[in-house]
Protein backbone atom coordinates (compact mmCIF):
# COMPACT_ATOMS: atom_id res chain seq x y z
CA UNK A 1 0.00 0.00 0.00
CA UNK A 2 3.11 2.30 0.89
CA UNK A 3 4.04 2.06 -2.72
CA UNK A 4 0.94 2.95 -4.51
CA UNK A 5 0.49 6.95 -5.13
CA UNK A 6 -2.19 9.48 -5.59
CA UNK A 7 -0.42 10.28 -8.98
CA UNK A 8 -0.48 6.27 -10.12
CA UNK A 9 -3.91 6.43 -8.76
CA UNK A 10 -5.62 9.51 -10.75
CA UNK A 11 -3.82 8.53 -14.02
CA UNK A 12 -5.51 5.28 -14.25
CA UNK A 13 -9.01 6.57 -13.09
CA UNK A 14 -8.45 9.75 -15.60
CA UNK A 15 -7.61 6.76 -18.30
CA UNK A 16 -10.91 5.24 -17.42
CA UNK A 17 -12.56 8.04 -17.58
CA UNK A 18 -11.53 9.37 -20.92
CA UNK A 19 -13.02 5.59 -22.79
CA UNK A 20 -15.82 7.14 -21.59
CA UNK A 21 -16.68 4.86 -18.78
CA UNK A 22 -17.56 8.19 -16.61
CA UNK A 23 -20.09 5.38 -13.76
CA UNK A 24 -17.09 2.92 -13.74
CA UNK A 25 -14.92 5.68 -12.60
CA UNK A 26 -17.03 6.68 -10.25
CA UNK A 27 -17.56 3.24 -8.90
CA UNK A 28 -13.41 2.93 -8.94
CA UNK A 29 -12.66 6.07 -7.07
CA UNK A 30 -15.31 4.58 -4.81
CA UNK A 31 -13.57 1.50 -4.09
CA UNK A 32 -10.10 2.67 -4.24
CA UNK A 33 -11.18 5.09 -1.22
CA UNK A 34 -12.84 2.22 0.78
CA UNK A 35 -9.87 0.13 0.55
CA UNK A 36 -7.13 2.72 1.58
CA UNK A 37 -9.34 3.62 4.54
CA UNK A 38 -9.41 -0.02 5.58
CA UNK A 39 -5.62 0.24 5.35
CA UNK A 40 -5.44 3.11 7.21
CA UNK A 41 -7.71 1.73 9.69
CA UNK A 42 -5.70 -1.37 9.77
CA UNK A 43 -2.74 0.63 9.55
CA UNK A 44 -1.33 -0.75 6.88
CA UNK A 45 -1.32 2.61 5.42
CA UNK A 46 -1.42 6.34 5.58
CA UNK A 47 0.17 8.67 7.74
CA UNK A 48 -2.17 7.97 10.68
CA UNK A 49 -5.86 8.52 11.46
CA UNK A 50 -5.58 12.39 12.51
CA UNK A 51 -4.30 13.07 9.02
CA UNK A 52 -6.08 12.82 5.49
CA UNK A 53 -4.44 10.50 3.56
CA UNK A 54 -2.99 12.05 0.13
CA UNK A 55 -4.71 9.53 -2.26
CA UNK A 56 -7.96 10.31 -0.10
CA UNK A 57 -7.12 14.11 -1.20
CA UNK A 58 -6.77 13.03 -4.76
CA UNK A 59 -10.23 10.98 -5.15
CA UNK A 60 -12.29 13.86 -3.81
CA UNK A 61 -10.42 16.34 -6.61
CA UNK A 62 -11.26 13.69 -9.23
CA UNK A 63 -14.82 13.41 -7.83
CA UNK A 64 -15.74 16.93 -7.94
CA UNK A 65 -13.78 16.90 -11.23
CA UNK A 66 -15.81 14.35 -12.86
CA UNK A 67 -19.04 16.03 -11.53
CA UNK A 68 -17.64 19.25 -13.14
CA UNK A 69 -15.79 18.10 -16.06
CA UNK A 70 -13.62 21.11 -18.10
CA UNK A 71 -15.37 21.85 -21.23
């Protein structure tokens, strides 16, 4: 989990999204965020539970992002 990173982690979802899978994006950012929360709850992860975790940071940019897409 220590290895993965918020920038690994948006370029896949933004690859997803571009196909033009915008729900399975959605649903991915969704899981991704569960799972590093269970890590940080497990701590497996993170830099503790007073702190947000970066990739957490990153999937609520890409959600408002994908609810607001550029034109």
């Amino acid at each position: 989990m220590a290895d993965i990173t918020s920038a690994e982690v948006l370029d896949h979802a933004r690859k997803v999204e571009k196909s033009g899978r915008r729900e399975t994006t959605r649903k991915l950012c969704g899981a991704i965020s569960s799972i590093f929360r269970l890590a940080v709850a497990t701590l497996r992860a993170g830099p503790g539970l007073s702190a947000p975790s970066p990739v957490n940071l990153m999937l609520s940019a890409l959600r408002r992002w994908l609810k607001n897409p550029p034109s």
